[in-house]
Protein backbone atom coordinates (compact mmCIF):
# COMPACT_ATOMS: atom_id res chain seq x y z
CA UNK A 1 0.00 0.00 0.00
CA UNK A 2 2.00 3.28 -1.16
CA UNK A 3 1.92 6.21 1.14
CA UNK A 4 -0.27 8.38 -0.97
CA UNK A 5 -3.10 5.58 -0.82
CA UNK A 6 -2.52 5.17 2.78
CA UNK A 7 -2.32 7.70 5.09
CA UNK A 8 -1.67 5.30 8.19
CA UNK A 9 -0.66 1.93 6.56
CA UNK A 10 1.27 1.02 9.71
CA UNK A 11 -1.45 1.12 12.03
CA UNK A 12 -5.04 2.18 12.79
CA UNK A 13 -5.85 5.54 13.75
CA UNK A 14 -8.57 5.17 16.74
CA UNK A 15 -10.52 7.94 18.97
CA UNK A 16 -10.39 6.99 22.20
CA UNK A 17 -13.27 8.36 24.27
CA UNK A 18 -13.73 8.72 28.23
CA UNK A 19 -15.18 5.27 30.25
CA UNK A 20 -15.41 6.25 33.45
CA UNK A 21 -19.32 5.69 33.28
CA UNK A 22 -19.07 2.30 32.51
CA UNK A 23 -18.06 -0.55 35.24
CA UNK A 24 -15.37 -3.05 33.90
CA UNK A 25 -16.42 -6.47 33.80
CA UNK A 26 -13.70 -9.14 32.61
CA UNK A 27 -16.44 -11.50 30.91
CA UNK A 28 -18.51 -9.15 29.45
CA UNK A 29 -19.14 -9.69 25.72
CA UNK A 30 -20.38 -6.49 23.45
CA UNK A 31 -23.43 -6.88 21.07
CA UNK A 32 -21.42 -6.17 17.58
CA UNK A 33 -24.38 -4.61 15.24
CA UNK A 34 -23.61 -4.61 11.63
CA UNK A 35 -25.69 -2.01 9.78
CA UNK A 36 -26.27 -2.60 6.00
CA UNK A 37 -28.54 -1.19 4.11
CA UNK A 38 -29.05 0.13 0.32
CA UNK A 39 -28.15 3.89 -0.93
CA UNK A 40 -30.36 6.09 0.46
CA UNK A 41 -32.01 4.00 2.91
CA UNK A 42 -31.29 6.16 5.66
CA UNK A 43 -28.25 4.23 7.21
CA UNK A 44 -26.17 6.89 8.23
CA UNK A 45 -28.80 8.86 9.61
CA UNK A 46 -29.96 5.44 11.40
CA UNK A 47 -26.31 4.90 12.68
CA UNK A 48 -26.26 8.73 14.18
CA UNK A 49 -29.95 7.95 15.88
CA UNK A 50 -28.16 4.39 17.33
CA UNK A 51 -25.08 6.37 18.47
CA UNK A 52 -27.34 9.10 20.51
CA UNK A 53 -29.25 6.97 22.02
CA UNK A 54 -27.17 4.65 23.46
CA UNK A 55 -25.02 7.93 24.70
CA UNK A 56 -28.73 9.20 26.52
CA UNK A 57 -28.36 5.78 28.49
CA UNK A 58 -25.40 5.92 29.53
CA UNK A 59 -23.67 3.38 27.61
CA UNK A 60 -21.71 4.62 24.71
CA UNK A 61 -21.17 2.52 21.74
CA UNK A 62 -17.67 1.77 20.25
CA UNK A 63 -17.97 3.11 16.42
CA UNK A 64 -16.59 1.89 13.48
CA UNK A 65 -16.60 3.59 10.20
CA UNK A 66 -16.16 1.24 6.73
CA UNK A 67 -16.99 3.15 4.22
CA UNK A 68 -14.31 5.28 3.02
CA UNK A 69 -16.34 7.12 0.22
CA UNK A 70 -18.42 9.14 2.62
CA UNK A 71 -17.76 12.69 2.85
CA UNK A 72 -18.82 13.71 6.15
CA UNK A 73 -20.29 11.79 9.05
CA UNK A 74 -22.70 12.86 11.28
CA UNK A 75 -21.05 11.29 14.69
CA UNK A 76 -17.69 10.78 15.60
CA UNK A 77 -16.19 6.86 14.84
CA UNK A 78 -13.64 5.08 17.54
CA UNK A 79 -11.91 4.27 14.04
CA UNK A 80 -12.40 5.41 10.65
CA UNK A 81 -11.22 3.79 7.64
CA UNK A 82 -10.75 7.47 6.25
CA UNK A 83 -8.14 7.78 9.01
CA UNK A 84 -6.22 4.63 7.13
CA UNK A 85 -7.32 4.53 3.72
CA UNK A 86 -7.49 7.70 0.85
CA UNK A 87 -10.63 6.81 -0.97
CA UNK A 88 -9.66 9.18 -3.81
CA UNK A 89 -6.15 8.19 -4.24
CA UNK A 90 -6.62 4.47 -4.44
CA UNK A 91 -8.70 5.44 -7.34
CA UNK A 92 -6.31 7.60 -8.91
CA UNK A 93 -3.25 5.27 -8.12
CA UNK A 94 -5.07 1.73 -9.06
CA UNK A 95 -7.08 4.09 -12.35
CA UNK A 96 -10.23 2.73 -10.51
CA UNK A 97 -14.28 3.77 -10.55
CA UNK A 98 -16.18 4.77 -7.62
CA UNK A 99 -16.84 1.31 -6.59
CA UNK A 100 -14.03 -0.52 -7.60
CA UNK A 101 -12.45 2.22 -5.55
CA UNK A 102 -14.75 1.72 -2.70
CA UNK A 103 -13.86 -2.19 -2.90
CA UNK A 104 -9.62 -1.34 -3.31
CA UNK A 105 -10.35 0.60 0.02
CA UNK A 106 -11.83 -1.92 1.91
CA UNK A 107 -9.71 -4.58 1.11
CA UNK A 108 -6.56 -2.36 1.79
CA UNK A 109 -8.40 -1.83 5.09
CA UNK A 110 -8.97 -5.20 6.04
CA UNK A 111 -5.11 -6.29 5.92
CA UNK A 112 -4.71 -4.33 9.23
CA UNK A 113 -8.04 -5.57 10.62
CA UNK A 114 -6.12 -7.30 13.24
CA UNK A 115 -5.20 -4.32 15.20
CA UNK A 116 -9.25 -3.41 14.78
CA UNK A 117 -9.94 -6.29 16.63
CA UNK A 118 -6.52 -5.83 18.92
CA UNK A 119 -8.72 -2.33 20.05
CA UNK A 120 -11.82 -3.74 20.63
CA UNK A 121 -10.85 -6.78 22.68
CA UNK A 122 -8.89 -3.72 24.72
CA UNK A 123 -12.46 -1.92 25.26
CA UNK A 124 -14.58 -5.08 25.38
CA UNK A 125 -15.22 -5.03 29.17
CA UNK A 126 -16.19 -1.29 28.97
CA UNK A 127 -18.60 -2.08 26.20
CA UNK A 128 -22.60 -3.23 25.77
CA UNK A 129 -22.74 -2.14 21.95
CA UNK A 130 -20.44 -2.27 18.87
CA UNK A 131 -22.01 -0.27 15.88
CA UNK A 132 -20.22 -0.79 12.38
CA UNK A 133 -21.83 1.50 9.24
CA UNK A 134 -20.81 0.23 6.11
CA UNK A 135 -20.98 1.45 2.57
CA UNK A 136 -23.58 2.02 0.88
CA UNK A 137 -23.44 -0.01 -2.36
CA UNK A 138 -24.66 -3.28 -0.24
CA UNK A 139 -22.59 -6.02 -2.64
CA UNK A 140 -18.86 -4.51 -1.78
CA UNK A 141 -20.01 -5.67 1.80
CA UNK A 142 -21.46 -8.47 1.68
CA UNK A 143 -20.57 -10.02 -1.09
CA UNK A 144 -16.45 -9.49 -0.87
CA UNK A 145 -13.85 -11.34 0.29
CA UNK A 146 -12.84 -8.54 3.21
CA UNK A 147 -16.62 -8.23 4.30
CA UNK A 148 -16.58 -11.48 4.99
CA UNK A 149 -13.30 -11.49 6.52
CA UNK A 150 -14.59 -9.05 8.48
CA UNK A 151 -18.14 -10.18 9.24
CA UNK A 152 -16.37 -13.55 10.17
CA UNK A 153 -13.91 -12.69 12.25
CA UNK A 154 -16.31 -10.47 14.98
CA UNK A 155 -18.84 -13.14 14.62
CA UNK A 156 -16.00 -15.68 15.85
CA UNK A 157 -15.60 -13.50 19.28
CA UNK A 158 -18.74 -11.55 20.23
CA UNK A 159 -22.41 -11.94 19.60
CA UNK A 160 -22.87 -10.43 15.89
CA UNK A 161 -26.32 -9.31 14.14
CA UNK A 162 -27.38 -7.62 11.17
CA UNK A 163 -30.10 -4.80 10.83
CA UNK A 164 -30.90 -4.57 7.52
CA UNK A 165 -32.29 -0.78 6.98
CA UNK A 166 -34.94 -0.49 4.28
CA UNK A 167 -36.16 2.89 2.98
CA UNK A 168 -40.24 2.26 4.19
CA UNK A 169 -41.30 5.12 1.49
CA UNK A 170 -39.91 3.55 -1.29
CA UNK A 171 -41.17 -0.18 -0.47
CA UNK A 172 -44.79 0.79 -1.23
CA UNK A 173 -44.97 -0.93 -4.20
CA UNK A 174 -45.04 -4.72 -4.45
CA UNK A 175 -42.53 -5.22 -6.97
CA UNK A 176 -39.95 -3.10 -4.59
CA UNK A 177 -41.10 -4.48 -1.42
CA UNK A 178 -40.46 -7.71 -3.07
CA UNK A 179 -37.17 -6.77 -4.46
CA UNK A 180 -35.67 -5.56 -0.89
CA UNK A 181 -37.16 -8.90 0.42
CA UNK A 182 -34.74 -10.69 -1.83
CA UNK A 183 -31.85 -9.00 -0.93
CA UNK A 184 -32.51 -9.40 2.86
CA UNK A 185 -32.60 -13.83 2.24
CA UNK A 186 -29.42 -13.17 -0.02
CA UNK A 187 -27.83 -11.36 3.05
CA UNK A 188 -29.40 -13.57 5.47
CA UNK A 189 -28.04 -16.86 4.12
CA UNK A 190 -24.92 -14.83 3.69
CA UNK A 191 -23.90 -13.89 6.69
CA UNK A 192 -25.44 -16.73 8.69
CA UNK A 193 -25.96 -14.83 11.36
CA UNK A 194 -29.41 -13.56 13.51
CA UNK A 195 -31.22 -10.68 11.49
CA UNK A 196 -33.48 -7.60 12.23
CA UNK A 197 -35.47 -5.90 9.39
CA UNK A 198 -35.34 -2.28 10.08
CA UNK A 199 -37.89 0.16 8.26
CA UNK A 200 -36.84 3.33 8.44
CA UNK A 201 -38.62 6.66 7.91
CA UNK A 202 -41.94 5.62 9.67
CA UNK A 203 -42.31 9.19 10.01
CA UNK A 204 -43.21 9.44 6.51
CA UNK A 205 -45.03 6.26 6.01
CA UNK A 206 -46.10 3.69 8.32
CA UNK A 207 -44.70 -0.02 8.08
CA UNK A 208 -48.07 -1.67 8.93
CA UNK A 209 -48.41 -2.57 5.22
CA UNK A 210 -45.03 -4.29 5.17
CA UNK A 211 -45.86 -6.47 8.21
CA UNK A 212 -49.03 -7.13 6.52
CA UNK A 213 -47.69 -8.45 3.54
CA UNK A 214 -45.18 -10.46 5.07
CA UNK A 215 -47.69 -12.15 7.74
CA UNK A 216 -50.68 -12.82 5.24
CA UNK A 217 -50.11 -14.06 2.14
CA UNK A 218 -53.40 -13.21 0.68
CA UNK A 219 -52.97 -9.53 1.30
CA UNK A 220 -50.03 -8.88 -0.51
CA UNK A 221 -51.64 -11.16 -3.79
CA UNK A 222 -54.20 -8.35 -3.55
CA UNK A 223 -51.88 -5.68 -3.56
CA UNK A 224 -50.22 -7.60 -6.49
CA UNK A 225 -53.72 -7.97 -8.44
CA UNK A 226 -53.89 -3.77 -8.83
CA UNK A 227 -50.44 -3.76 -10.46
CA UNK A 228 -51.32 -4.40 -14.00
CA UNK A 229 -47.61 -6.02 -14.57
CA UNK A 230 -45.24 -8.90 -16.74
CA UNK A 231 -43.76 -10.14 -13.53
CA UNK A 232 -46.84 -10.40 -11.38
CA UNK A 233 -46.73 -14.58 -11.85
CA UNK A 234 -42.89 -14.20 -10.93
CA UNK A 235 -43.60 -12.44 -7.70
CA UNK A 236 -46.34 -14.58 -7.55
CA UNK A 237 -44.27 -17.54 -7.10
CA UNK A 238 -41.70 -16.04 -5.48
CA UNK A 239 -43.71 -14.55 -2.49
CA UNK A 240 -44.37 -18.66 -1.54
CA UNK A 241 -41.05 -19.17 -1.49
CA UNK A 242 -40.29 -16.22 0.89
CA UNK A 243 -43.40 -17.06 3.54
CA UNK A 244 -41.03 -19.35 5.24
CA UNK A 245 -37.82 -16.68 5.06
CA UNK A 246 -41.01 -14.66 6.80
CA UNK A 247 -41.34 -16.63 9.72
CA UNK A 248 -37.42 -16.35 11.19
CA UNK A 249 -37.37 -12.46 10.81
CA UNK A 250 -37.58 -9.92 13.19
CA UNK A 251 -39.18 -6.66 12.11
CA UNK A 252 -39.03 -2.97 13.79
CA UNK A 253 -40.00 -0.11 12.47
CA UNK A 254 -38.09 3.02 13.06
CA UNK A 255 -37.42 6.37 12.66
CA UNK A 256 -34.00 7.73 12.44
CA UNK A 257 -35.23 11.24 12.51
CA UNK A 258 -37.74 10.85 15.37
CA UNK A 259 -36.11 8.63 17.20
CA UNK A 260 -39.17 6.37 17.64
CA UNK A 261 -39.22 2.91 17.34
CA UNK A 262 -35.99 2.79 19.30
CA UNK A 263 -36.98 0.95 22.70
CA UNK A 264 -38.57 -1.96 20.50
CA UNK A 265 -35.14 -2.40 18.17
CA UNK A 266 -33.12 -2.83 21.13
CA UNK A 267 -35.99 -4.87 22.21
CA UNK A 268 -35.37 -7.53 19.25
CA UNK A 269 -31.45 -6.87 19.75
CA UNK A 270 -31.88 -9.02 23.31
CA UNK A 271 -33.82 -11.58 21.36
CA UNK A 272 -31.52 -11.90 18.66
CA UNK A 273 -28.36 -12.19 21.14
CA UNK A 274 -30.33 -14.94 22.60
CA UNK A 275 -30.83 -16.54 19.70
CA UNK A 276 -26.74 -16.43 18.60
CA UNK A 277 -25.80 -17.92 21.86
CA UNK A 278 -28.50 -20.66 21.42
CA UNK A 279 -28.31 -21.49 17.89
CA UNK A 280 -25.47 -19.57 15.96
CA UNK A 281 -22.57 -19.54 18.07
CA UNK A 282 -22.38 -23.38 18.23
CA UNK A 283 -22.40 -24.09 14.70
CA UNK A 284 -19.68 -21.39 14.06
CA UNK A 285 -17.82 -23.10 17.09
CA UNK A 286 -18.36 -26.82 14.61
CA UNK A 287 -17.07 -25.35 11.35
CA UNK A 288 -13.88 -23.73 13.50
CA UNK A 289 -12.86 -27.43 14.59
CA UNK A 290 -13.46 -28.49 11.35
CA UNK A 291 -11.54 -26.62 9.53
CA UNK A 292 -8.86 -26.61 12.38
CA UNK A 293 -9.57 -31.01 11.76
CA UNK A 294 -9.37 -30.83 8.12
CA UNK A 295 -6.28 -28.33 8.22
CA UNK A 296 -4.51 -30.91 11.10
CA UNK A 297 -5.49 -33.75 8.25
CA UNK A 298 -3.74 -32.34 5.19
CA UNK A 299 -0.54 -31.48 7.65
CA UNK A 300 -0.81 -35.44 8.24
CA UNK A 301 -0.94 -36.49 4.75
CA UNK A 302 2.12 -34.43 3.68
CA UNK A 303 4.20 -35.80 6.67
CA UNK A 304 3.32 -39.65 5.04
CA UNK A 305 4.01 -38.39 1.78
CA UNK A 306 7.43 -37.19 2.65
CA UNK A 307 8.02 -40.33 4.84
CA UNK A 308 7.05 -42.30 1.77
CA UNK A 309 9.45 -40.40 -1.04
CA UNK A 310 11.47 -41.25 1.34
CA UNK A 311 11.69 -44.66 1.90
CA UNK A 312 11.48 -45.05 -2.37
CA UNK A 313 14.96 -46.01 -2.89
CA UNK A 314 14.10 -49.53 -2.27
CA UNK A 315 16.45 -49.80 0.48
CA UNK A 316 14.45 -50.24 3.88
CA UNK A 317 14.45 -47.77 6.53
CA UNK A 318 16.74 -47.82 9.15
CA UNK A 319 15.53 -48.19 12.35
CA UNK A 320 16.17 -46.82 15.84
CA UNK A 321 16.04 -50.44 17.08
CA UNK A 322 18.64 -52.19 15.34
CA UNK A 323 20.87 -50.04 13.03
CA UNK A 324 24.07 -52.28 12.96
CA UNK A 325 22.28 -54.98 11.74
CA UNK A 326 21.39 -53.16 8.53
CA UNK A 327 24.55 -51.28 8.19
CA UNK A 328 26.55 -54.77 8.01
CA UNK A 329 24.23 -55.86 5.61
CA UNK A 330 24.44 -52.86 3.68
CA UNK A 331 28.23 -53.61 4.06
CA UNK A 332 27.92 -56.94 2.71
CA UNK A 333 25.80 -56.33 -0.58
CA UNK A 334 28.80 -54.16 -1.20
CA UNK A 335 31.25 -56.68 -1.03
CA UNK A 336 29.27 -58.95 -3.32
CA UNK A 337 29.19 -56.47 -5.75
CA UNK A 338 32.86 -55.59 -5.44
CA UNK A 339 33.76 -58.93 -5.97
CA UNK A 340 31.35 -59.37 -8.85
CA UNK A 341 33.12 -56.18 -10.86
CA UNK A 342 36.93 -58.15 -10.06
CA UNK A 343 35.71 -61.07 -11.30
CA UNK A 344 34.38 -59.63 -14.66
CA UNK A 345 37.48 -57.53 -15.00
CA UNK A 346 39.59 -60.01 -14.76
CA UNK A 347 38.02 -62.45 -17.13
CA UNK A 348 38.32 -59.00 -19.42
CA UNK A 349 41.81 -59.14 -19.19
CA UNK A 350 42.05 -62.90 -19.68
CA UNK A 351 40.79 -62.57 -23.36
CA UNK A 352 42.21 -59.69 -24.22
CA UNK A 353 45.93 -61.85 -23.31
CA UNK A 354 44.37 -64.82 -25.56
CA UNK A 355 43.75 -62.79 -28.75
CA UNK A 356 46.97 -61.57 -28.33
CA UNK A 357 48.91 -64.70 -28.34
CA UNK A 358 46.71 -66.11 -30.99
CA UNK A 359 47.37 -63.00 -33.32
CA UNK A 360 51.17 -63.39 -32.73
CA UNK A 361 51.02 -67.54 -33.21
CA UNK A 362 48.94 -67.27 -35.96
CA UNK A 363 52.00 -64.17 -37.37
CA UNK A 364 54.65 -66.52 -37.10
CA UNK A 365 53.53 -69.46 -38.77
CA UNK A 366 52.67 -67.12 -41.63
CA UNK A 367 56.34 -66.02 -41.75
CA UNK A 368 57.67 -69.56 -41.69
CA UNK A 369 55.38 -70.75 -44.35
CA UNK A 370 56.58 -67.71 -46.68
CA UNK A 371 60.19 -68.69 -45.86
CA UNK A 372 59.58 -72.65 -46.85
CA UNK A 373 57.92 -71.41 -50.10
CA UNK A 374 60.71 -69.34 -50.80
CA UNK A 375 63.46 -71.73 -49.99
CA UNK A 376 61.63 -74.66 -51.71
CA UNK A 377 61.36 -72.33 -55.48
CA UNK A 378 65.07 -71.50 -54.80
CA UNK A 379 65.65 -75.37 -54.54
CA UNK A 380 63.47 -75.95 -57.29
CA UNK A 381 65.62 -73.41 -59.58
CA UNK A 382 68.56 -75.43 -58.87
CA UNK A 383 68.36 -78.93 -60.94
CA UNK A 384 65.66 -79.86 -58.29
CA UNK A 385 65.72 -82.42 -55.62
């Protein structure tokens, strides 16, 4: 990460606030809230509402900030990834969009999530409420490898849940209601982890219809039967689907400008921490020990594969028990085959002595038949015998 991108690469930049109020108690575990929620929805607003209330109790939340695009906030974060991350020049350094910016950031961010969770484990004791606001284009989130990362690793310590903020005005219609219905299940099955369905600006419109729909089926096909639409048999369909998703929700409705609606939110915050101790938290505690089994597996097949490239030589292994044993017979198969190679080379040397003689024999009775020839013509020249 170059210096330009990151303006704290080295470490997190946190705002440490006073806890004198708050009574330390070794054991205690915060509620981490994870607030997600679509452009526009009202999250910020919602997270500034959250933050001031808690603070009118007595029991100030720890903040964290995760999206870096935002250009001012309207309460102060324990840590910012602003503080660590410059939105604007990991675009201009990695020639990046708004969102694959956004995304950049976040990752970037999440390599020093360890000293995140370094701080919080430091405040946990003073804490009853961890509030994180996260960017606004919902899929960088929840769908990325560092939102998971992230969503994972809190999850792993302290009792996590997601409030899923939904812009109440804007869900009027069936098709949209139906839409942000959809992306809650997505999220839901996502994460994995206890969810609250917050509608937001009740001071505009009610959510009475909402619950409505989502409670009796026949209501919302009623609602459906006005829209004159191609994809009233898909929503059709797809509202039996979600009646089950229906029945494991828990549903507030709020107002971030009012402030109402607040009491019964942290209302189905207590059930939902319930639930994560009851039904969540052991079944992330199963799929830690298996991966921790399945990681101590593969450590155990390497160690037989190297112990068997090992012993491929076709010599056996020696043994702690009896090594001189094998060494002397090691010893011995190499004075067989020492005396194997003298034997050959001296039967080598044996013929090579026997041609020789044989060329030289065979030489000299050449010579002394050319020497009787001769002698027996010179005879012959003579008168003869």
């Amino acid at each position: 990460m170059s210096s330009a991108a990151a303006s704290s690469s080295s470490s997190i930049h946190v705002v440490e606030e006073s806890s004198s109020t708050a009574a330390i108690a070794p054991n205690k575990q915060p509620t981490v809230l994870l607030c997600i929620g679509m452009a526009g929805s009202g999250k910020t607003t919602f997270m500034q509402r959250l933050n001031a209330y808690l603070h009118s109790i007595k029991k100030p939340p720890y903040v964290i900030n995760l999206d870096p695009a935002v250009t001012q906030l309207p309460f102060t974060a324990n840590i910012d990834i602003r503080d660590t991350v410059n939105y604007k020049e990991v675009m201009k350094q990695y020639n990046l969009g708004p969102n694959g910016g956004i995304l950049t950031s976040l990752n970037l961010f999440t390599t020093k999530f360890d000293q995140v969770l370094d701080f919080i484990e430091k405040r946990a004791p003073t804490l009853d409420h961890i509030i994180l606001d996260t960017p606004g284009q919902i899929e960088i989130f929840t769908w990325s490898a560092s939102g998971s990362i992230i969503t994972d690793a809190l999850a792993a310590t302290y009792p996590s849940i997601v409030a899923y903020i939904i812009d109440t005005p804007r869900t009027t219609n069936p098709a949209t209601f139906m839409s942000n219905m959809l992306y809650a299940c997505s999220i839901l099955y996502k994460t994995k982890l206890p969810f609250i369905l917050v509608f937001n600006k009740t001071d505009v419109v009610s959510h009475k219809f909402a619950v409505e729909w989502m409670t009796d089926f026949e209501a919302f096909q009623q609602a459906l039967q006005k829209e004159s639409s191609y994809m009233n048999t898909l929503m059709n369909s797809m509202s039996l689907v979600l009646d089950e998703f229906y029945k494991h929700l828990r549903v507030v409705g709020v107002s971030a400008m009012t402030g109402e609606g607040m009491d019964e939110f942290f209302e189905a915050i207590k059930q939902a921490v319930k639930e994560y101790e009851t039904e969540y938290k052991p079944e992330i505690e199963r799929l830690v020990k298996e991966k921790a089994q399945r990681l101590e597996n593969e450590k155990q097949m390497q160690l037989n594969k190297l112990v068997k490239d090992m012993n491929l030589s076709g010599k056996p292994a020696k043994t702690e028990s009896d090594p001189m044993v094998e060494d002397d017979e090691y010893d011995d198969d190499d004075s067989e085959d020492e005396d194997e190679d003298e034997g050959r080379g001296e039967e080598l040397i044996k013929d090579e002595d026997y041609e020789a003689m044989e060329k030289h024999q065979n030489t000299i009775e050449d010579e002394s038949f050319s020497r009787w020839l001769s002698h027996a013509r010179e005879g012959g020249g003579g008168g003869g015998i």
